[in-house]
C-alpha atoms as a PDB file:
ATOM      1  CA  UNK A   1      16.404 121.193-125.954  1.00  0.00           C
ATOM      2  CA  UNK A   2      13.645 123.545-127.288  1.00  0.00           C
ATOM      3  CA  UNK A   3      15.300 126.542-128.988  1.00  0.00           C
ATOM      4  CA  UNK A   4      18.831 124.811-129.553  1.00  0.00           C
ATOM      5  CA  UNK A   5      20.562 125.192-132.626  1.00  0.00           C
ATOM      6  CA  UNK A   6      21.523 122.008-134.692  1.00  0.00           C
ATOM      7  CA  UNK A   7      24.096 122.215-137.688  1.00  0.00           C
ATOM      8  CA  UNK A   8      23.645 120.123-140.343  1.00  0.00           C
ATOM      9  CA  UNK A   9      25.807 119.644-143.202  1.00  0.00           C
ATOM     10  CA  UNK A  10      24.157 121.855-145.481  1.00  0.00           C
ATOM     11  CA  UNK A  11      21.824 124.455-143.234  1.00  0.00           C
ATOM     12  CA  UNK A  12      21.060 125.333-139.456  1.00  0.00           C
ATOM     13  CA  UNK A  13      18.130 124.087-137.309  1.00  0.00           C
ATOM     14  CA  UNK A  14      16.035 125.562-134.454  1.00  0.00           C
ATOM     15  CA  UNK A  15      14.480 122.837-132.348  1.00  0.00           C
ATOM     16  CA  UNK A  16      11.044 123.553-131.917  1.00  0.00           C
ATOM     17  CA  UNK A  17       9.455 120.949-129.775  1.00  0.00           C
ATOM     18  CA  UNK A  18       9.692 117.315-128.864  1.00  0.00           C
ATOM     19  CA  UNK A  19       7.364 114.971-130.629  1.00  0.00           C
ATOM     20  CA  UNK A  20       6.160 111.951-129.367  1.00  0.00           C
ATOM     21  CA  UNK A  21       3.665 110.044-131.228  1.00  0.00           C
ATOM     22  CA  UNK A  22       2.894 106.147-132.458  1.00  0.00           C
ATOM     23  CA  UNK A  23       4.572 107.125-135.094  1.00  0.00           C
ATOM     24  CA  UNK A  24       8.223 107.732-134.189  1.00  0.00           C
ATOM     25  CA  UNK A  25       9.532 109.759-131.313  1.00  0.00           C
ATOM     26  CA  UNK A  26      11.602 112.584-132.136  1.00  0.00           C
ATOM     27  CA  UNK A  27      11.892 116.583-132.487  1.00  0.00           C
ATOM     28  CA  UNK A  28      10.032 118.827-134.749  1.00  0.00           C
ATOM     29  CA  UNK A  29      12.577 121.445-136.401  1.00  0.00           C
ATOM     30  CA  UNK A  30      12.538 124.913-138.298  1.00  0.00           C
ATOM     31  CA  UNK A  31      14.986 126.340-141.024  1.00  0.00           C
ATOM     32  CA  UNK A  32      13.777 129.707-142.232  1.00  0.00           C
ATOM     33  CA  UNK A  33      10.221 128.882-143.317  1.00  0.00           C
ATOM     34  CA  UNK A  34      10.377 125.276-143.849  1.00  0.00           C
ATOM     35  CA  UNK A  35      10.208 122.951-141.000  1.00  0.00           C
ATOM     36  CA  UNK A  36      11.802 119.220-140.749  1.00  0.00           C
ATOM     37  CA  UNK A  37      11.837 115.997-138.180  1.00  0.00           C
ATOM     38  CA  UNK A  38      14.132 114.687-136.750  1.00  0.00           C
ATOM     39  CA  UNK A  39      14.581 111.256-135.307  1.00  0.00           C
ATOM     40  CA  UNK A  40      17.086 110.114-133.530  1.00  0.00           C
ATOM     41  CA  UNK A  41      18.351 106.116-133.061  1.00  0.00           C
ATOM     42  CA  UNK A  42      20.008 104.532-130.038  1.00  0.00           C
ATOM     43  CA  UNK A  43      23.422 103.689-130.693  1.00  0.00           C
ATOM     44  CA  UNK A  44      22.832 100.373-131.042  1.00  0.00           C
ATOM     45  CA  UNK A  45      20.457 100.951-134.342  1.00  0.00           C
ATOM     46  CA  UNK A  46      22.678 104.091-135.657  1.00  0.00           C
ATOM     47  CA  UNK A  47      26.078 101.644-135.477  1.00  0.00           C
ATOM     48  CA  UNK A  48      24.109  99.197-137.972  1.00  0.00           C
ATOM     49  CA  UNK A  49      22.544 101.698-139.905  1.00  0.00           C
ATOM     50  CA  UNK A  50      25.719 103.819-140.686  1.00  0.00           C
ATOM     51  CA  UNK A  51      27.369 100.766-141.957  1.00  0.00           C
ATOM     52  CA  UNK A  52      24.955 101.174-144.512  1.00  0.00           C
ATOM     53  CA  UNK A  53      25.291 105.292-145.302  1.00  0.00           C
ATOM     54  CA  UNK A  54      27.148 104.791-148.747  1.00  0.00           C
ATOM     55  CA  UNK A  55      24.517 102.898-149.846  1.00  0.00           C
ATOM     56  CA  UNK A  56      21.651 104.908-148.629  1.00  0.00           C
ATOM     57  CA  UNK A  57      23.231 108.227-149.759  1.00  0.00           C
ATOM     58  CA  UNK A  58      24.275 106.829-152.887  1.00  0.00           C
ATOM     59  CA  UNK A  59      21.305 104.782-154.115  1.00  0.00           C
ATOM     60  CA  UNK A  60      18.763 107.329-153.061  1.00  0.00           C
ATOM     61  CA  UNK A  61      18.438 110.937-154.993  1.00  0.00           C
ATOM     62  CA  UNK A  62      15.718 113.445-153.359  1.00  0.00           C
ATOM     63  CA  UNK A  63      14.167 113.063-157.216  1.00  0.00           C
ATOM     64  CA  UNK A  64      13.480 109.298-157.308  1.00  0.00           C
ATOM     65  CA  UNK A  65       9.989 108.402-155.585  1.00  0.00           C
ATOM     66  CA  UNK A  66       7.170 111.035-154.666  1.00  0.00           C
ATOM     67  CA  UNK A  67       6.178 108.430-152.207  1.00  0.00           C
ATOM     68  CA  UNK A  68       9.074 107.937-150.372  1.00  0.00           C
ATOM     69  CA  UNK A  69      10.111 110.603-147.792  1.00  0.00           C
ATOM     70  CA  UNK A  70      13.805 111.050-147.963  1.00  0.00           C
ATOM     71  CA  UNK A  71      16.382 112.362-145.465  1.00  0.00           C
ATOM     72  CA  UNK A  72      17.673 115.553-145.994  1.00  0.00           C
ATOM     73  CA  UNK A  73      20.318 115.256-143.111  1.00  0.00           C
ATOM     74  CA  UNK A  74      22.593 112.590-142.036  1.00  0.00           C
ATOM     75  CA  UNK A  75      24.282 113.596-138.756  1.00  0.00           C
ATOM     76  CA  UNK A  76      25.842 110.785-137.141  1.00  0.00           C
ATOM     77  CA  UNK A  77      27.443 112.910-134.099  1.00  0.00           C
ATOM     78  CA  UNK A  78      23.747 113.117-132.892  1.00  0.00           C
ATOM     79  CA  UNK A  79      23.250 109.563-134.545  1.00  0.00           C
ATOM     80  CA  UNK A  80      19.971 111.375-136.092  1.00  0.00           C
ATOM     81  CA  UNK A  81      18.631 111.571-139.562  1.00  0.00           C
ATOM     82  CA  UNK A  82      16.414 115.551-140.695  1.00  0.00           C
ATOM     83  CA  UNK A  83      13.372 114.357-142.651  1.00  0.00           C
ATOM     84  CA  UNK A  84      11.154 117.007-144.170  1.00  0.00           C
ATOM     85  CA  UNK A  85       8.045 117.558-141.704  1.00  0.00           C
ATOM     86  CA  UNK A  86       4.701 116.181-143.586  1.00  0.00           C
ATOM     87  CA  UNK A  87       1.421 116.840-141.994  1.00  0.00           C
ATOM     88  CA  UNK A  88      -0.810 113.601-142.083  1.00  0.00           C
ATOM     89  CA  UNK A  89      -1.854 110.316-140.138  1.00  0.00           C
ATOM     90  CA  UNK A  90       0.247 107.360-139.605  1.00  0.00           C
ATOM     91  CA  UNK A  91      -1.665 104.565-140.465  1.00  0.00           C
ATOM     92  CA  UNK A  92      -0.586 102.921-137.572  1.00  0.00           C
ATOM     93  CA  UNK A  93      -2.785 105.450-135.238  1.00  0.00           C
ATOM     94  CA  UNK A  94      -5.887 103.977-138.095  1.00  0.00           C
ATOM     95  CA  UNK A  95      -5.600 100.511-136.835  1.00  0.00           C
ATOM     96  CA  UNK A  96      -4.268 101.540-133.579  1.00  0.00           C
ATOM     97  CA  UNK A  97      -8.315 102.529-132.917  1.00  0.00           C
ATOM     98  CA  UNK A  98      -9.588  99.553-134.413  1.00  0.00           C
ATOM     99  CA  UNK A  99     -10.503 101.421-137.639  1.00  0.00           C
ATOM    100  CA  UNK A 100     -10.612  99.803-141.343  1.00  0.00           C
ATOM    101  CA  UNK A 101     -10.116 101.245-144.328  1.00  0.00           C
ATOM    102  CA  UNK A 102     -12.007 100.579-147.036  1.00  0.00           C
ATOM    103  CA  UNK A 103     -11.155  98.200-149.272  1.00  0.00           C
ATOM    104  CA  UNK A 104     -10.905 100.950-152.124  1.00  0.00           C
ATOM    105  CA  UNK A 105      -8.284 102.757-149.992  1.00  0.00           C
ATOM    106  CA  UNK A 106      -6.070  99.869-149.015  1.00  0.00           C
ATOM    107  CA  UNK A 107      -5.938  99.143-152.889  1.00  0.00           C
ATOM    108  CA  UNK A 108      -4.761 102.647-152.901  1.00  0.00           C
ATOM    109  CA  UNK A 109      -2.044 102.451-150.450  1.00  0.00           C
ATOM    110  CA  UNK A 110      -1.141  99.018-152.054  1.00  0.00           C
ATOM    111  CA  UNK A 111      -0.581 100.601-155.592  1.00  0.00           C
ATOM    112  CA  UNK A 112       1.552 103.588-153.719  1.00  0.00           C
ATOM    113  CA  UNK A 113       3.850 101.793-151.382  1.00  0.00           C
ATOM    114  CA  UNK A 114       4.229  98.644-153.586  1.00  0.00           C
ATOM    115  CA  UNK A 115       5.467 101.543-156.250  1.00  0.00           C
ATOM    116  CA  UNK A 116       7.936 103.084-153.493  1.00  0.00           C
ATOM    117  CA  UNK A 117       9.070  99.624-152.320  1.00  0.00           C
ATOM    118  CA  UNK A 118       9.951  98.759-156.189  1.00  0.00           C
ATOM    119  CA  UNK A 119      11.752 101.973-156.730  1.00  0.00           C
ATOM    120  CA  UNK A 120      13.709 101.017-153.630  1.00  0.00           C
ATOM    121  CA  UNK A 121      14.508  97.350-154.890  1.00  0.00           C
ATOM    122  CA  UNK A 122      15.272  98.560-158.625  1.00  0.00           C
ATOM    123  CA  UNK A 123      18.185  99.951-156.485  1.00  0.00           C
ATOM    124  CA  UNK A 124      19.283  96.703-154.752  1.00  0.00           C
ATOM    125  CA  UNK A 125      17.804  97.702-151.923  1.00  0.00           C
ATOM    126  CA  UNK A 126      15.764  96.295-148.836  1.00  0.00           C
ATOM    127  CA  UNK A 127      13.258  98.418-146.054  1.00  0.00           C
ATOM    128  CA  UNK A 128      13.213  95.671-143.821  1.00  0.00           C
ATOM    129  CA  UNK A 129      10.360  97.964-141.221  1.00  0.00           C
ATOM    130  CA  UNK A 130       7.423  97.744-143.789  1.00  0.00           C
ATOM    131  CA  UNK A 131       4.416  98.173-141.167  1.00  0.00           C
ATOM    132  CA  UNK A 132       1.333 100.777-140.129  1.00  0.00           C
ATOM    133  CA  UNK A 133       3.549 102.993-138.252  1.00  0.00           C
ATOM    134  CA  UNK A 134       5.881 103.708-140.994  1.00  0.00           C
ATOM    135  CA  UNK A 135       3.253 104.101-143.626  1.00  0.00           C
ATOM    136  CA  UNK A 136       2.479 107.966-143.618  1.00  0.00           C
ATOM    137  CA  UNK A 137      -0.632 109.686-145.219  1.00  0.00           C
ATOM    138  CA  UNK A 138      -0.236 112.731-146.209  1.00  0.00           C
ATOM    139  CA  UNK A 139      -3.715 114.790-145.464  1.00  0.00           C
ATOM    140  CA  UNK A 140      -3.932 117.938-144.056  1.00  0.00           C
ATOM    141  CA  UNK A 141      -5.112 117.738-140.202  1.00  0.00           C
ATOM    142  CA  UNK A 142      -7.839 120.136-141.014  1.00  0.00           C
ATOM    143  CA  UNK A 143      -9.581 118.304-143.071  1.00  0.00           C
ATOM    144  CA  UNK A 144      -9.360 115.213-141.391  1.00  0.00           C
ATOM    145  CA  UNK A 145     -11.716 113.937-138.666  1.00  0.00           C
ATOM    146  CA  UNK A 146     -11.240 111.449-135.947  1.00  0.00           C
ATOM    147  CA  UNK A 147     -14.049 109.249-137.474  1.00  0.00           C
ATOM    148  CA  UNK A 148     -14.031 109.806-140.978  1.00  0.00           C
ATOM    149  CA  UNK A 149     -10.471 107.827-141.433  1.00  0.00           C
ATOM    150  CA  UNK A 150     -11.777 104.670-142.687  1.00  0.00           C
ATOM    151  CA  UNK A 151     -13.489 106.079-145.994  1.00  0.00           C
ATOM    152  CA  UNK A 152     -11.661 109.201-146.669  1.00  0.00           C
ATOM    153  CA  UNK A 153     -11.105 109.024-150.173  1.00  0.00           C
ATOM    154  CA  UNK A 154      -7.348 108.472-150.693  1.00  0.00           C
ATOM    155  CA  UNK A 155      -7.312 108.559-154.581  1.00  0.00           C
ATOM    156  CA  UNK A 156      -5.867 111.564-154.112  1.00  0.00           C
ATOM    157  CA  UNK A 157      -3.608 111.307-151.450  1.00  0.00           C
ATOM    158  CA  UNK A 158       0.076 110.001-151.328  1.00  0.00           C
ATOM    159  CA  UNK A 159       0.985 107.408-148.997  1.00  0.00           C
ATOM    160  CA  UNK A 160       4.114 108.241-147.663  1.00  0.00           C
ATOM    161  CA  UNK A 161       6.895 105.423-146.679  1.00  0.00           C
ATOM    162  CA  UNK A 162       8.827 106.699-143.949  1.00  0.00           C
ATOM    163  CA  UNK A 163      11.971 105.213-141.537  1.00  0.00           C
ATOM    164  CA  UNK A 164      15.275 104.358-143.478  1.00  0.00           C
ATOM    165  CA  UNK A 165      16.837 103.208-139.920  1.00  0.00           C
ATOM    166  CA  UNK A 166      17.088  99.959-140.809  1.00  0.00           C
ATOM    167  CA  UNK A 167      17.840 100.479-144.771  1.00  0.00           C
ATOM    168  CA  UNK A 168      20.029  97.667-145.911  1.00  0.00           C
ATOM    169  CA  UNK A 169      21.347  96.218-149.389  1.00  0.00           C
ATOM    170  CA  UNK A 170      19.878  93.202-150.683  1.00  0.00           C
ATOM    171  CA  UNK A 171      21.044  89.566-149.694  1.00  0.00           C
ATOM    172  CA  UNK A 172      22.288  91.135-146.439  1.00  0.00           C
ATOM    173  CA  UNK A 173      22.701  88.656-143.318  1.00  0.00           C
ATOM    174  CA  UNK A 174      20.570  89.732-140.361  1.00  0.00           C
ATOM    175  CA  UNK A 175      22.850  89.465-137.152  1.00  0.00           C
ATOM    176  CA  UNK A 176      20.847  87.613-134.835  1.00  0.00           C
ATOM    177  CA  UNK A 177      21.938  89.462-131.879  1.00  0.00           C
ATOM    178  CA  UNK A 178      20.233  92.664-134.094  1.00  0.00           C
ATOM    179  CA  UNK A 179      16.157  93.064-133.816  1.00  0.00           C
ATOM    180  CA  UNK A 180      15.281  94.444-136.760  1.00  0.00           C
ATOM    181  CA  UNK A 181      11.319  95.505-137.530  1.00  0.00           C
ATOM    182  CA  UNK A 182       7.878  95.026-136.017  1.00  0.00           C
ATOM    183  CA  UNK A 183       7.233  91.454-134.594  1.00  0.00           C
ATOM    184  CA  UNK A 184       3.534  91.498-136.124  1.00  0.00           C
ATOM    185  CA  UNK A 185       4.937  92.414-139.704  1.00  0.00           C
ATOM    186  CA  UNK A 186       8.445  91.349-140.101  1.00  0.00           C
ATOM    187  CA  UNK A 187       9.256  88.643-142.529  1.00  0.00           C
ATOM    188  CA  UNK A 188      10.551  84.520-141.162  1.00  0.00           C
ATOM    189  CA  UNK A 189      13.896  85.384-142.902  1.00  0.00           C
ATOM    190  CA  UNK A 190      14.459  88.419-140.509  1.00  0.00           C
ATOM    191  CA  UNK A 191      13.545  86.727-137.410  1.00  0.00           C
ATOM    192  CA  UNK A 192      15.177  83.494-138.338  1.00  0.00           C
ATOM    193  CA  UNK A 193      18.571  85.507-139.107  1.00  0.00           C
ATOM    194  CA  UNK A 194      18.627  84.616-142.659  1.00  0.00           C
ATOM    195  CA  UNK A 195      19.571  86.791-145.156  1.00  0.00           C
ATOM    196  CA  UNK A 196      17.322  88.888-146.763  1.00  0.00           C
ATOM    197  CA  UNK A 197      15.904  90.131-150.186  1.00  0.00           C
ATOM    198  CA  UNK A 198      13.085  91.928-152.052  1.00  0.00           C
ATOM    199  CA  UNK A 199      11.099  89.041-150.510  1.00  0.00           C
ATOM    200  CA  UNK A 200      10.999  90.180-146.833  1.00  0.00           C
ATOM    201  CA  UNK A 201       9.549  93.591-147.836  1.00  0.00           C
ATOM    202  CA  UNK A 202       6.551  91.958-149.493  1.00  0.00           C
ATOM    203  CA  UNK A 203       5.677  89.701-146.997  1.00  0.00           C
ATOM    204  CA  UNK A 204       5.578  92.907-144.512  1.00  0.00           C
ATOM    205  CA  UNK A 205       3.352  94.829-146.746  1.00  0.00           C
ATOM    206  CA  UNK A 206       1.020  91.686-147.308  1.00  0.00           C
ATOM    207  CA  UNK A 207       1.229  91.608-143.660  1.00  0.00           C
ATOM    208  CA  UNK A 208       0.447  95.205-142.878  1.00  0.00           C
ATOM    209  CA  UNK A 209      -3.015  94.790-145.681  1.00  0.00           C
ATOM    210  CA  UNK A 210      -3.939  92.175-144.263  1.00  0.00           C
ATOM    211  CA  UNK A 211      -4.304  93.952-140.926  1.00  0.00           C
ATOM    212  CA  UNK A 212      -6.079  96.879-142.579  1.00  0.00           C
ATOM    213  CA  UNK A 213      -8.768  94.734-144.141  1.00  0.00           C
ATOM    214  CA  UNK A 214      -9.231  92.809-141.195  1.00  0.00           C
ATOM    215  CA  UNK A 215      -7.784  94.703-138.310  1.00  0.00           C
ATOM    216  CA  UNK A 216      -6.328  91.708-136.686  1.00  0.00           C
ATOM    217  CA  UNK A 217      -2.937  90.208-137.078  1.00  0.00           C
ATOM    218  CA  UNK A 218      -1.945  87.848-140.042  1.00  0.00           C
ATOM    219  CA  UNK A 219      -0.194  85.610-137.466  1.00  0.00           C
ATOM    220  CA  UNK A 220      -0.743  86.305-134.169  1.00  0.00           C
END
């Protein structure tokens, strides 16, 4: 697939090389100078999810949250969304090698995604995949160093909250038959097939500081 072409809606893409990383799986793409992500869903996840495209395309403007990292493509013919490509560290590779952060830092990320996740519920909307993997920070690879992760000062740096896949409006029912986030983070609503709120996304960010101070589990 390197070097193939991919037509968005608004611009053309040159597939540059297949990613693969804790993060998300996927293809890193160019347009002119600027380069992008995509990731694509299995059909399963893109059926749900693009019952939910007027919402998501109408709810979120490229303007509304620094922190959050929008889609700039929705293709469903490839069932893929085109994210702009930001350099960084998931923080799911962090605890992934049984690092901490500081608590300093995780105050930081808490101010910064508990401002995204706000924005997104001012909107009557719900992430429903708050975890480590999907928390993105944005620091340049240069300057970063496998073991200096747990007290690089992040005052600075934006936490990015990535993966709209499973982007739903509030008081939506989960479908039992549906799995929807990360068993280690994901709220009792979700798993009991309840419907959902606000609610679900804070228990999943509780979840994911807990594991950063701690590095185990809330409930294992």
């Amino acid at each position: 697939i390197e070097g193939d072409i991919i037509q968005g809606n608004a611009a053309r893409y040159v597939v540059e090389s297949k990613l693969v990383q804790r993060m998300s799986r996927g293809y890193s793409l160019t347009c002119g100078d600027s380069k992008f992500f995509l990731k694509s869903y299995p059909p399963y996840r893109w059926k749900h999810f693009n019952g939910e495209r007027k919402a998501f395309e109408a709810h979120l403007p490229a303007s509304g949250n620094s922190s959050i990292v929008y889609p700039v493509e929705i293709l469903p013919r490839i069932s893929g969304l085109i994210f702009p490509y930001i350099e960084g560290v998931s923080i799911g590779e962090v605890v992934s090698k049984k690092k901490l952060l500081s608590p300093e830092n995780v105050w930081t990320v808490l101010q910064t995604v508990g401002g995204a996740l706000q924005y997104i519920h001012n909107l009557g909307l719900v992430h429903l995949d708050v975890k480590p993997d999907n928390l993105l920070l944005e620091i340049p690879l240069g300057e970063l160093k496998d073991d200096s992760i747990e007290n690089y000062p992040l005052g600075g740096i934006n936490t990015k909250l990535i993966d709209f896949g499973t982007l739903r409006e509030t008081d939506f029912q989960i479908d039992p038959n549906f799995r929807l986030g990360n068993p280690a983070t994901v709220s009792p609503e979700v798993l009991k097939a309840l419907k959902v709120d606000h609610r679900a996304d804070i228990y999943s960010l509780s979840a994911t500081l807990y594991e950063l101070l701690t590095g185990e589990i809330a409930f294992a």
